[in-house]
Protein backbone atom coordinates (compact mmCIF):
# COMPACT_ATOMS: atom_id res chain seq x y z
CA UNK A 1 87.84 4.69 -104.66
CA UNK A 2 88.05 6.62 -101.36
CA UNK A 3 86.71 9.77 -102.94
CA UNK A 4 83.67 8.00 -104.43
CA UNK A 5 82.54 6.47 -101.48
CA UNK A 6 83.01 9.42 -99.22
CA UNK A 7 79.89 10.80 -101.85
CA UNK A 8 77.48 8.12 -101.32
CA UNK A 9 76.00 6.86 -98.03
CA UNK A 10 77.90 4.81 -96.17
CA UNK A 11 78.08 3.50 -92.43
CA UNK A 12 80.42 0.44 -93.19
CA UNK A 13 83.47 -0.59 -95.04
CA UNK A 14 85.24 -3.19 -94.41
CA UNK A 15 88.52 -4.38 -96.09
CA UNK A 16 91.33 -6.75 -95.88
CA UNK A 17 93.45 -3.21 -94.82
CA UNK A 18 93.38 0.48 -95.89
CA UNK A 19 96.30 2.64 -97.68
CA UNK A 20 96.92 5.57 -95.58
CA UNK A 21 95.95 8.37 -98.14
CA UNK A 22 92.58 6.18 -98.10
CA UNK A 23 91.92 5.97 -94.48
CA UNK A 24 92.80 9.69 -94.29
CA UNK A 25 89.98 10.78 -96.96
CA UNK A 26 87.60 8.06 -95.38
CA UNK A 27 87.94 9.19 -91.97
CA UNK A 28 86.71 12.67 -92.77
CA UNK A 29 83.37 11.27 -93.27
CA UNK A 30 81.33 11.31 -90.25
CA UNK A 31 79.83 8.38 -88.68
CA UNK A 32 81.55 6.02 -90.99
CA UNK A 33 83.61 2.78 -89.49
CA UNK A 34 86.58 1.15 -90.96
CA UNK A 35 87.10 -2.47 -90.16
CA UNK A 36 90.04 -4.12 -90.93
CA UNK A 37 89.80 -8.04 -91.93
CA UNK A 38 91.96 -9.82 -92.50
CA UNK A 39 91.13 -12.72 -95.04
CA UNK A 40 92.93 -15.51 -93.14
CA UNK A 41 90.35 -14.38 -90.69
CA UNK A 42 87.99 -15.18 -92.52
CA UNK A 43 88.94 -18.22 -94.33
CA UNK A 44 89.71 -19.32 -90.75
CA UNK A 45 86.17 -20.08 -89.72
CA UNK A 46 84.59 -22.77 -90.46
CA UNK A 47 81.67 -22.03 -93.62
CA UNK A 48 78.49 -23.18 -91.92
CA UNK A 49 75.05 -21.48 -91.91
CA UNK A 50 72.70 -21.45 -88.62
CA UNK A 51 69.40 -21.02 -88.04
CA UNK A 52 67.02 -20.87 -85.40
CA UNK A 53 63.93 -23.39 -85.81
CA UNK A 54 61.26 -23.93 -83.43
CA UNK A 55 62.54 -25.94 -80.77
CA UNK A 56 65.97 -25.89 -82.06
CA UNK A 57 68.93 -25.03 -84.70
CA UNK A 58 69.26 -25.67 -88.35
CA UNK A 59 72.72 -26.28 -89.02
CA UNK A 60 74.07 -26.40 -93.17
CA UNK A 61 76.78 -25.78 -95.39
CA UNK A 62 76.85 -22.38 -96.35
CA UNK A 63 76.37 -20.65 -99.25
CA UNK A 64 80.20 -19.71 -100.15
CA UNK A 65 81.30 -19.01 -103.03
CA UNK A 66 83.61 -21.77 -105.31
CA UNK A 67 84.01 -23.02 -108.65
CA UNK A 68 80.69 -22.47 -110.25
CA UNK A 69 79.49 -23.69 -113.61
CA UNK A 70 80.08 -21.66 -115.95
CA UNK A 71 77.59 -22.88 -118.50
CA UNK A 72 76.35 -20.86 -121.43
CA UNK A 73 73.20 -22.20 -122.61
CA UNK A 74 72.15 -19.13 -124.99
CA UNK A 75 73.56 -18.83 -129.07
CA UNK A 76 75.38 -15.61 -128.44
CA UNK A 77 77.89 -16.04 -125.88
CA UNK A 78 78.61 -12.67 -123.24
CA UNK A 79 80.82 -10.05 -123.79
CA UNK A 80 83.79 -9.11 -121.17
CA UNK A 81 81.79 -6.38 -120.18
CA UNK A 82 78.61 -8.87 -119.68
CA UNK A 83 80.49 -11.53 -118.10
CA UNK A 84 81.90 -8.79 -115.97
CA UNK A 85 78.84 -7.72 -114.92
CA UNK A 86 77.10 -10.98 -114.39
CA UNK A 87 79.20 -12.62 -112.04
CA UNK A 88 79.18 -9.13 -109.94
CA UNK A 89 75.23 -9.65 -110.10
CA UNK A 90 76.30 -13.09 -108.87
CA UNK A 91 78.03 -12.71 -105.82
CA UNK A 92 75.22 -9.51 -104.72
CA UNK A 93 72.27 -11.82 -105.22
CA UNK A 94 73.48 -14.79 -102.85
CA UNK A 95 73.02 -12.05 -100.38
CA UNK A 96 69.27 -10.93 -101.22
CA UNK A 97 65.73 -12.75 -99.56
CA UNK A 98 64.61 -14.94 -101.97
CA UNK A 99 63.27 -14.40 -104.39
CA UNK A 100 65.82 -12.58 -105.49
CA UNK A 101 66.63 -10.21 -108.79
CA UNK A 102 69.98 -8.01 -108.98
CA UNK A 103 70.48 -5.90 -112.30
CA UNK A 104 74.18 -5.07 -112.09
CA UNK A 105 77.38 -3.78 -113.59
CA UNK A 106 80.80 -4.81 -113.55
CA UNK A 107 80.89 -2.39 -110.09
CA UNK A 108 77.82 -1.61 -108.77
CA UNK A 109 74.47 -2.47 -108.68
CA UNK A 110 71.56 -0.96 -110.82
CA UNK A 111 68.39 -2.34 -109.02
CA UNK A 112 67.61 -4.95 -106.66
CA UNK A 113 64.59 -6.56 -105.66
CA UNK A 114 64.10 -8.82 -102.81
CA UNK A 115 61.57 -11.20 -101.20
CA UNK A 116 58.99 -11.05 -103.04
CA UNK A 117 56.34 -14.29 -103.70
CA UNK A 118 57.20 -14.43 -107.51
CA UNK A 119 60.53 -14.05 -109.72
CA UNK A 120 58.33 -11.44 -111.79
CA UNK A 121 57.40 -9.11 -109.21
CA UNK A 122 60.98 -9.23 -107.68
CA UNK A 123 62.23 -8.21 -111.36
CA UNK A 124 59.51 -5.37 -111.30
CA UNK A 125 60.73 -4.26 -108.44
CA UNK A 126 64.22 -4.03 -109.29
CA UNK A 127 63.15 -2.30 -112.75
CA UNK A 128 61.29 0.40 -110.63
CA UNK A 129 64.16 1.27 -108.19
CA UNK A 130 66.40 1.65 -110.87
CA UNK A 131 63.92 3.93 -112.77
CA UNK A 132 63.73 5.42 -109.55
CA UNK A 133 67.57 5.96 -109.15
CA UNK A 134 67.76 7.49 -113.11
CA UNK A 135 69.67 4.36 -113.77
CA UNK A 136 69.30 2.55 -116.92
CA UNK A 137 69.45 -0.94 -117.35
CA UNK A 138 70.77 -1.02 -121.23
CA UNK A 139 73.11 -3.04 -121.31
CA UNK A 140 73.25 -4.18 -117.73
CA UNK A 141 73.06 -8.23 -116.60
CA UNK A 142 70.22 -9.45 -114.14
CA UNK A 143 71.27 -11.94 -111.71
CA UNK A 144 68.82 -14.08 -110.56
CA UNK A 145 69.00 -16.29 -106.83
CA UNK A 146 67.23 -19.27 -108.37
CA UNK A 147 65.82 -20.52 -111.59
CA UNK A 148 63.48 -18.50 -113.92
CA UNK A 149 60.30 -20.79 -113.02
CA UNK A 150 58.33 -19.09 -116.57
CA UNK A 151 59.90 -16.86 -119.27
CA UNK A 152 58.08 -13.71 -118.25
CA UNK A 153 60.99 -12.67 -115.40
CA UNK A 154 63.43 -12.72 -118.72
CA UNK A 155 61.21 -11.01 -121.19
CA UNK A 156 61.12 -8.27 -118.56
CA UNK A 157 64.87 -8.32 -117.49
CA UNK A 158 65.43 -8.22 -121.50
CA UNK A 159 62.75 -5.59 -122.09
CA UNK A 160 64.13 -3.28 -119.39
CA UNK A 161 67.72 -2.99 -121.15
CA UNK A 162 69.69 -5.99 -119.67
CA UNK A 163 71.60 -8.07 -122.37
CA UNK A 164 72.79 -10.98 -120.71
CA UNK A 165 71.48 -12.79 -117.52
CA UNK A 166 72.91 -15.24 -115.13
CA UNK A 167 70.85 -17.98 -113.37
CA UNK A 168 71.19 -21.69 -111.65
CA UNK A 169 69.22 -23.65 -114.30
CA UNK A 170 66.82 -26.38 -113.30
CA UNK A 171 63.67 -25.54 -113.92
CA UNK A 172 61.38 -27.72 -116.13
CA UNK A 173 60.77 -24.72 -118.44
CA UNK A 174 64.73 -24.23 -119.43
CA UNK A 175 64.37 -24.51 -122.72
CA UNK A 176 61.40 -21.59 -123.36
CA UNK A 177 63.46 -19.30 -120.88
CA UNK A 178 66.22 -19.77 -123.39
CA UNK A 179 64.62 -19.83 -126.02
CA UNK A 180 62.94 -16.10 -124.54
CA UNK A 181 66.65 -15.13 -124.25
CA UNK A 182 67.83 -16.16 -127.93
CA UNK A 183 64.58 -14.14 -128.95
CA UNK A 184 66.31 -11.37 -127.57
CA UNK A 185 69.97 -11.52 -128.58
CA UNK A 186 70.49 -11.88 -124.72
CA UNK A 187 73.69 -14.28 -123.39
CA UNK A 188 72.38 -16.53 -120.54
CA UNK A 189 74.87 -18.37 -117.80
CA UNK A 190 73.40 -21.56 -115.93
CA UNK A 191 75.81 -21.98 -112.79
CA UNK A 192 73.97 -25.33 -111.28
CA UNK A 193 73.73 -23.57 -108.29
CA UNK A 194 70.93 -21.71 -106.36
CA UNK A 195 71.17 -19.51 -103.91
CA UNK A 196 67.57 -19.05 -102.59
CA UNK A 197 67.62 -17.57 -99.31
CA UNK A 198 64.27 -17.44 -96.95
């Protein structure tokens, strides 16, 4: 793993520690850090979410990740590979300005696209810097940071090469966005949870 990030660009990695054959190909790199956490560390603090607001501070749960449902609302359930790949897409997207869509694989991401007004044009935009990166989408899963509000973010997702998408669920068009995704021999997840971040 050492050896393939030393080839892409990298400023950051952080890790819970690093084997010493690791740290010694890692440190060759130039300007790139190695933090060690701990996960105790982590798990010590407490999981709340703060904002600034005018006049004041938003305090909230935050978004961490737990049991999700794991609900498969589509007639062809995933594949390892899918599944794999979906709940990679999963934990990226929480971390992507709504709206969010993340095309992913079981270990890396294949396009993402971020903050954009509409689900569509986010999934656009994902599409094009994947096209942009030579990477294809067949096969791939498309996470998505809330619920497909129409069908059309789907058809594209499905259109582009993904075969199985994950997604909170909720929106009063369910059924036609799964009913897009049967069209298409694409597996759908519903985890009941969104993770729309502004």
């Amino acid at each position: 793993l050492a050896k393939a990030i030393v080839e892409i660009f990298s400023e950051v990695i952080i890790a819970p520690d690093f084997e010493a054959e690791a740290r010694s190909i890692l440190q060759k790199k130039k300007n790139l850090r190695l933090i060690r956490l701990a996960t105790p560390a982590m798990e010590a603090r407490p999981a709340i979410d703060m904002r600034s607001v005018c006049g004041g501070v938003l305090v909230q749960d935050a978004d961490v990740e737990g049991e999700i449902t794991r609900n498969v609302v589509t007639k062809r359930q995933p594949t390892k590979t899918e599944l794999d790949a979906a709940w990679f897409g999963w934990r990226v997207v929480k971390h992507v300005k709504s709206n969010a869509i993340v095309y992913a694989r079981a270990d890396r991401t294949l396009g993402i696209g971020a903050g954009q007004m509409s689900r569509i044009d986010a999934s656009r935009i994902a599409i094009w810097k994947s096209n942009e990166g030579g990477l294809s989408l067949k096969g791939s899963a498309v996470a998505s940071d809330a619920f497909f509000p129409f069908p059309d973010g789907l058809i594209a997702a499905g259109d582009a090469g993904a075969t199985c998408a994950i997604q909170p669920g909720g929106s009063v068009r369910d059924e036609e966005v799964i009913a897009a995704a049967n069209e298409r021999n694409m597996a759908m997840i519903f985890t009941g949870i969104r993770h729309f971040r502004h």
